[in-house]
Protein backbone atom coordinates (compact mmCIF):
# COMPACT_ATOMS: atom_id res chain seq x y z
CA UNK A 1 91.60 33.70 -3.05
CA UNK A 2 90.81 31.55 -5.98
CA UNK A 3 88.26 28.74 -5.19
CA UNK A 4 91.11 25.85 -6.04
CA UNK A 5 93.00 27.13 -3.36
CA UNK A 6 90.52 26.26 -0.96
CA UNK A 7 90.08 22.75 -2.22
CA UNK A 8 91.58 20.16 -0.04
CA UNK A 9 92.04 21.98 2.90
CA UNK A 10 91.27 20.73 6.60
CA UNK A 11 88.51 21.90 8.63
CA UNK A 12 88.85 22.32 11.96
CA UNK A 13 86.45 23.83 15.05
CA UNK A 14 88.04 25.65 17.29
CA UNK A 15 85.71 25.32 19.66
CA UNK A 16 85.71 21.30 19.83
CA UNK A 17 88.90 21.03 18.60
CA UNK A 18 88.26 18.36 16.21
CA UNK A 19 88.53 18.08 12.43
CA UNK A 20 85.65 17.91 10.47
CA UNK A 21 86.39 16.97 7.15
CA UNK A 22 88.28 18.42 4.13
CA UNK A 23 86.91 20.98 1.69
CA UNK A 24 86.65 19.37 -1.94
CA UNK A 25 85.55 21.55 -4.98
CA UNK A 26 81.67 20.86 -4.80
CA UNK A 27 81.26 21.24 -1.27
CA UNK A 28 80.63 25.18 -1.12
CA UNK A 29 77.22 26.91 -1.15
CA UNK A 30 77.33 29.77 -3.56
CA UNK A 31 74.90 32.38 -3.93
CA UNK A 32 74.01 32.60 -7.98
CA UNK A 33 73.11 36.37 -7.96
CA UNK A 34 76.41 37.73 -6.07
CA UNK A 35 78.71 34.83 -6.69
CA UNK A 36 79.88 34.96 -2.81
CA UNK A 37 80.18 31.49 -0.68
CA UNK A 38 77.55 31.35 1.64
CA UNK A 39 78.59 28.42 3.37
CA UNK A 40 80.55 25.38 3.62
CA UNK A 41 78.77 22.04 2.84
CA UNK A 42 80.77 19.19 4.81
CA UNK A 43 79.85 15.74 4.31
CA UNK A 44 79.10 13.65 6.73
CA UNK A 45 79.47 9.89 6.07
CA UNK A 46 79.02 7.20 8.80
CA UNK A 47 79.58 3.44 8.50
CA UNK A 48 76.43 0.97 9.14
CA UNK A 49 77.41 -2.73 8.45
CA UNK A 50 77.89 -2.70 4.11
CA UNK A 51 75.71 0.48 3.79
CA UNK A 52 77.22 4.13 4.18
CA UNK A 53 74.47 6.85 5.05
CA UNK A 54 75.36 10.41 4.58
CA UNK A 55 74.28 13.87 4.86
CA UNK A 56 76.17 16.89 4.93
CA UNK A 57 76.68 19.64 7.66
CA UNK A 58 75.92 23.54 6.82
CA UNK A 59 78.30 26.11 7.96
CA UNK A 60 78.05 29.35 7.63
CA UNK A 61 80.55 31.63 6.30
CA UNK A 62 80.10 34.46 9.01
CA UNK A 63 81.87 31.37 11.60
CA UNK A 64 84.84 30.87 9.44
CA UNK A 65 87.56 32.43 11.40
CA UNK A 66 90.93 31.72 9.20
CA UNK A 67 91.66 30.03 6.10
CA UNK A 68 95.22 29.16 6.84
CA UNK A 69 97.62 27.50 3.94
CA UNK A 70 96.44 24.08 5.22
CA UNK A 71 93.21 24.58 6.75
CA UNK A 72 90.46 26.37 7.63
CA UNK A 73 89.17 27.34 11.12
CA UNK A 74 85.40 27.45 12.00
CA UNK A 75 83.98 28.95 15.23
CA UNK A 76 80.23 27.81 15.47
CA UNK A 77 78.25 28.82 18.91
CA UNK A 78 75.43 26.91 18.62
CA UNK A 79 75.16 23.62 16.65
CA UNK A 80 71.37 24.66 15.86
CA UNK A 81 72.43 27.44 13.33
CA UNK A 82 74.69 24.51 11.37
């Protein structure tokens, strides 16, 4: 799978059922030696009056389960590893 086919796709926990953001081309963690993703970097943007505070969630790429043709589909255990 080429890394533009992962671009713009949903991401979804299965456990929560709830969608987490969408995958855009700089949001993956890549290791420079190997070249493999080592996680998914989501961002996390939230709303305070005029100013917008974000951050980003880490996850993993042993918890994806299935990258579908529209999204992708995380199973995450415990929110400390994220």
């Amino acid at each position: 799978m080429r890394l533009s086919e992962l671009s713009g796709k949903e991401i979804v926990d299965a456990k929560k059922a709830e969608r987490l953001g969408v995958l855009g081309q700089t949001d993956l963690e890549i290791n420079e030696k190997s070249g493999q993703i080592q996680a998914l970097l989501i961002p996390s943007l939230k709303w305070f009056g005029l100013k917008r505070q974000g951050g980003e969630v880490r996850v993993p790429w042993k918890h994806i389960k299935k990258i579908g043709t529209d999204m992708i589909i995380i199973d995450i255990d415990d929110e400390s590893e994220m």
